[in-house]
C-alpha atoms as a PDB file:
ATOM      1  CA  UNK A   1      10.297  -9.088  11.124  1.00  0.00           C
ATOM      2  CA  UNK A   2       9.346  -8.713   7.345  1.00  0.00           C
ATOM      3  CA  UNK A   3      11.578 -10.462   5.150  1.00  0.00           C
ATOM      4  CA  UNK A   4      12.468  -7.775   2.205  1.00  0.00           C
ATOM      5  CA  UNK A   5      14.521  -9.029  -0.448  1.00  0.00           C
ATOM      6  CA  UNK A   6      13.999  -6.088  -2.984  1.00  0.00           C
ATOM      7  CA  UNK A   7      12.618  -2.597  -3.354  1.00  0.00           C
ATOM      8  CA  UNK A   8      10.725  -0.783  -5.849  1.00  0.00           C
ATOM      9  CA  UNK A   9      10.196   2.713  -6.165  1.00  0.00           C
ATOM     10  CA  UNK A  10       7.198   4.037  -8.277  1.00  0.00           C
ATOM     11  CA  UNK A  11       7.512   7.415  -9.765  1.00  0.00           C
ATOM     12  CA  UNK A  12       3.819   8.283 -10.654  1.00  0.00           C
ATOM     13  CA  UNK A  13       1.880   9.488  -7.445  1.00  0.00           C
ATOM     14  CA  UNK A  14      -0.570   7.529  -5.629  1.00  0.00           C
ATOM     15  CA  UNK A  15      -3.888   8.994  -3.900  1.00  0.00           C
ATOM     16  CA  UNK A  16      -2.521   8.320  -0.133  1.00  0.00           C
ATOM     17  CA  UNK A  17      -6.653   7.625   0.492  1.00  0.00           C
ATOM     18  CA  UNK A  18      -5.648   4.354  -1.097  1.00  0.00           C
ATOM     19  CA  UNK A  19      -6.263   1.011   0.538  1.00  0.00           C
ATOM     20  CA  UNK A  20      -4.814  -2.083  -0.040  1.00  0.00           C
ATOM     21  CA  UNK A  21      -6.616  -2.557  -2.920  1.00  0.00           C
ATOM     22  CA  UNK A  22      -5.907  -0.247  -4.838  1.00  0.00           C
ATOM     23  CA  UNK A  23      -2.515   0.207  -3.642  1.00  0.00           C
ATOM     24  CA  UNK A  24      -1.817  -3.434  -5.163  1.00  0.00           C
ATOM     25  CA  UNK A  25      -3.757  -2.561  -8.313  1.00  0.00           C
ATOM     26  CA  UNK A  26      -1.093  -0.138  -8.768  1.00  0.00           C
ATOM     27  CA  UNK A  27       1.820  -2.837  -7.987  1.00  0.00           C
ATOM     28  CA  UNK A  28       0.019  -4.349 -10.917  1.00  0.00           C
ATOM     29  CA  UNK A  29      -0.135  -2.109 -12.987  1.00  0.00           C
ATOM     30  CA  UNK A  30       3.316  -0.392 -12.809  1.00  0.00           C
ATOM     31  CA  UNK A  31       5.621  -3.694 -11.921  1.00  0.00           C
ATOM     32  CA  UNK A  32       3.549  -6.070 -13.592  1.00  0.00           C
ATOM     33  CA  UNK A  33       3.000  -8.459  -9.980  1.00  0.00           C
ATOM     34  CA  UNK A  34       3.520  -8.068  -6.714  1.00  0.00           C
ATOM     35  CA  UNK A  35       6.280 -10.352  -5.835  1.00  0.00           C
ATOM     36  CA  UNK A  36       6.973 -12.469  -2.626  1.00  0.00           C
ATOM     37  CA  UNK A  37       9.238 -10.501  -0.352  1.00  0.00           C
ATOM     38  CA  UNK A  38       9.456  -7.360  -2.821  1.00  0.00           C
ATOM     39  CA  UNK A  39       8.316  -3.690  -0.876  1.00  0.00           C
ATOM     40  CA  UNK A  40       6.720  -1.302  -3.372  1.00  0.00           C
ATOM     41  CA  UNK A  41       7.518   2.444  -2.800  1.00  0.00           C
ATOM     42  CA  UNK A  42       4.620   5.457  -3.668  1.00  0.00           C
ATOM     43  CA  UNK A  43       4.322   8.820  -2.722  1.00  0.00           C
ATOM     44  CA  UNK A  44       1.805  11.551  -2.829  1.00  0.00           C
ATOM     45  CA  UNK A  45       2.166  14.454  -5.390  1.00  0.00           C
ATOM     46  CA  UNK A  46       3.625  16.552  -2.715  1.00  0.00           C
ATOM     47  CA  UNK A  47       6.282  13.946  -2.253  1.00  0.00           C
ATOM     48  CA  UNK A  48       5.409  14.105   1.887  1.00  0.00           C
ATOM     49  CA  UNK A  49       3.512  11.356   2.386  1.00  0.00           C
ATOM     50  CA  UNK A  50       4.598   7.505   1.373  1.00  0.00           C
ATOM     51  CA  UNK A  51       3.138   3.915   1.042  1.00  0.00           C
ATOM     52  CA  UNK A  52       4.977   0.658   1.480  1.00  0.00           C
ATOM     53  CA  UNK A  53       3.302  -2.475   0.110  1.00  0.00           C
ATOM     54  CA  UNK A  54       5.146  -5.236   0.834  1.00  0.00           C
ATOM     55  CA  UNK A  55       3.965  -8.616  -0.004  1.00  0.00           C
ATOM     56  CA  UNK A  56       5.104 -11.116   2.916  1.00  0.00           C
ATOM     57  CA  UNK A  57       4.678 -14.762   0.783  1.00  0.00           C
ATOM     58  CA  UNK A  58       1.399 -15.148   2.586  1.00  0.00           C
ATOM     59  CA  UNK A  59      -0.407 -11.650   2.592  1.00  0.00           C
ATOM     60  CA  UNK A  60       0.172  -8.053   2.112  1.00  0.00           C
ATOM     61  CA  UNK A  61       0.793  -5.268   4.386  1.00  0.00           C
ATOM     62  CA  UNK A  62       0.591  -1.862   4.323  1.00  0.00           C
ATOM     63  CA  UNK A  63       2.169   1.102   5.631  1.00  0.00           C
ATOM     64  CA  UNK A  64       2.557   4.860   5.689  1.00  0.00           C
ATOM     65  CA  UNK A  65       5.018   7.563   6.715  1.00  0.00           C
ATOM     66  CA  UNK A  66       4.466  11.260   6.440  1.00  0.00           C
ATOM     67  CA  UNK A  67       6.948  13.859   6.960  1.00  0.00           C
ATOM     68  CA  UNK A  68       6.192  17.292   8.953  1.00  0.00           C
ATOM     69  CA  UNK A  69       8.864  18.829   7.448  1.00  0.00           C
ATOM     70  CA  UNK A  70      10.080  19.467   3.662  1.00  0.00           C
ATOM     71  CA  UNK A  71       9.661  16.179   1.696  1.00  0.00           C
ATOM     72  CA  UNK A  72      10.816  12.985   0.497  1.00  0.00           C
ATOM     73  CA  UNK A  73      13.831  12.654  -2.195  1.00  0.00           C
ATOM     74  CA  UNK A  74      10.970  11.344  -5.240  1.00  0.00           C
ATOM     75  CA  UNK A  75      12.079  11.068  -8.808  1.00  0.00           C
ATOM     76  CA  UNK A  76      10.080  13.453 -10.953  1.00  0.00           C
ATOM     77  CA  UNK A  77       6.980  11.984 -13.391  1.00  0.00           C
ATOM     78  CA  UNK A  78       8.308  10.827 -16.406  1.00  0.00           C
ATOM     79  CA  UNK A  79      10.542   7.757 -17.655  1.00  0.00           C
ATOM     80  CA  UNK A  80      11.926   5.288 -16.062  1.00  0.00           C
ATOM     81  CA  UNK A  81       8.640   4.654 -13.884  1.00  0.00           C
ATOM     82  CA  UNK A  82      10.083   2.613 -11.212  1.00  0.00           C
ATOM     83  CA  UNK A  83      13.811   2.621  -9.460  1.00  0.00           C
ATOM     84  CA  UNK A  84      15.166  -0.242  -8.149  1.00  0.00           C
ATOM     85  CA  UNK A  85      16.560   0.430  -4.221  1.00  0.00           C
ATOM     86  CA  UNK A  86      19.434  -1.034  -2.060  1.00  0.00           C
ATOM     87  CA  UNK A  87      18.407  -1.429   1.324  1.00  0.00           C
ATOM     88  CA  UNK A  88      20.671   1.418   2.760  1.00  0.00           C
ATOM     89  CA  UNK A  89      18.857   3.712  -0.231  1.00  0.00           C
ATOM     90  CA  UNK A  90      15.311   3.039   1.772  1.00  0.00           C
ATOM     91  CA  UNK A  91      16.887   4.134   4.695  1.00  0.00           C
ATOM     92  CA  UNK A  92      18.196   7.377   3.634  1.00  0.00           C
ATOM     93  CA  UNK A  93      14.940   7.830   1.842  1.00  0.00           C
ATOM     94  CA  UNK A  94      12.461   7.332   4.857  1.00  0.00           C
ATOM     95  CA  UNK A  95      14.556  10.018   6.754  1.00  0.00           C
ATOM     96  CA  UNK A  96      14.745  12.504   3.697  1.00  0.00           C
ATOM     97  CA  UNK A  97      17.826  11.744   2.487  1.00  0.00           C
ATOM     98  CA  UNK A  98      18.868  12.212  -0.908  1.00  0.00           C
ATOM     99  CA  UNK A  99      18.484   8.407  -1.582  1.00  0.00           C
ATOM    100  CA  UNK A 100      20.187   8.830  -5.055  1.00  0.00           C
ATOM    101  CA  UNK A 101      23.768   9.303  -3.339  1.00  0.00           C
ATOM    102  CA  UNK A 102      23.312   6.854  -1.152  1.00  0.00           C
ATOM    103  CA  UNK A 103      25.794   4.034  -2.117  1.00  0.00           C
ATOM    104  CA  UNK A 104      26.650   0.232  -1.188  1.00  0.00           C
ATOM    105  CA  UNK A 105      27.203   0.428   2.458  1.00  0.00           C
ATOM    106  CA  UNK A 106      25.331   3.540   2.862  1.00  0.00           C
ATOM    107  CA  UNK A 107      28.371   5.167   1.825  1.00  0.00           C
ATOM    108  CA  UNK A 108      27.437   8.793   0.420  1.00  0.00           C
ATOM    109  CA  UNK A 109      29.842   9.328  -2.724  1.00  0.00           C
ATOM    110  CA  UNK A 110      28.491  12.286  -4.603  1.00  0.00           C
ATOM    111  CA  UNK A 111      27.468  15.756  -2.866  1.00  0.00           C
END
């Protein structure tokens, strides 16, 4: 298993042709490094499609998730560029949750 300590969300779109290369360009662009144990969060513009980068201490990986139906709960282009996640946030957000309500304990406390 992966060892995730933290998770970033990026707000600006990323081409979901993008390889690992330029995925991490973009880690370095928008977070400034990509950091040990950190997972970095980007969607398409149609917010149905994600990447995870996640650097492991030793390499990176790289993975994707596409929805079939409706799309992913992504912040709209414009400031802040990045969102910080809980863990139980990344789950609701890989199902299509509305990770924004999600609380500590995956407690939902707004509807």
């Amino acid at each position: 298993m992966i060892r995730i300590d933290e998770v970033w969300l990026a707000v600006d779109p990323l081409d979901m042709r993008a390889g690992f290369d330029k995925a991490l360009a973009r880690v370095v662009t928008v977070f400034g490094a990509a950091h040990p144990h950190h997972a970095y969060l980007f969607a398409n513009r149609r917010a149905n499609r994600m990447k995870v980068l996640v650097h492991d201490g030793i390499g990176i990986w790289l993975a994707a998730r596409r929805l079939n139906q409706g799309q992913f709960a992504w912040p709209r282009s414009g400031e802040p560029k990045q969102y910080p996640l809980t863990h139980e946030q990344l789950a609701g957000l890989v199902l299509g949750l509305p990770w924004q309500r999600i609380g500590q304990d995956g407690v939902i406390r707004v509807v």
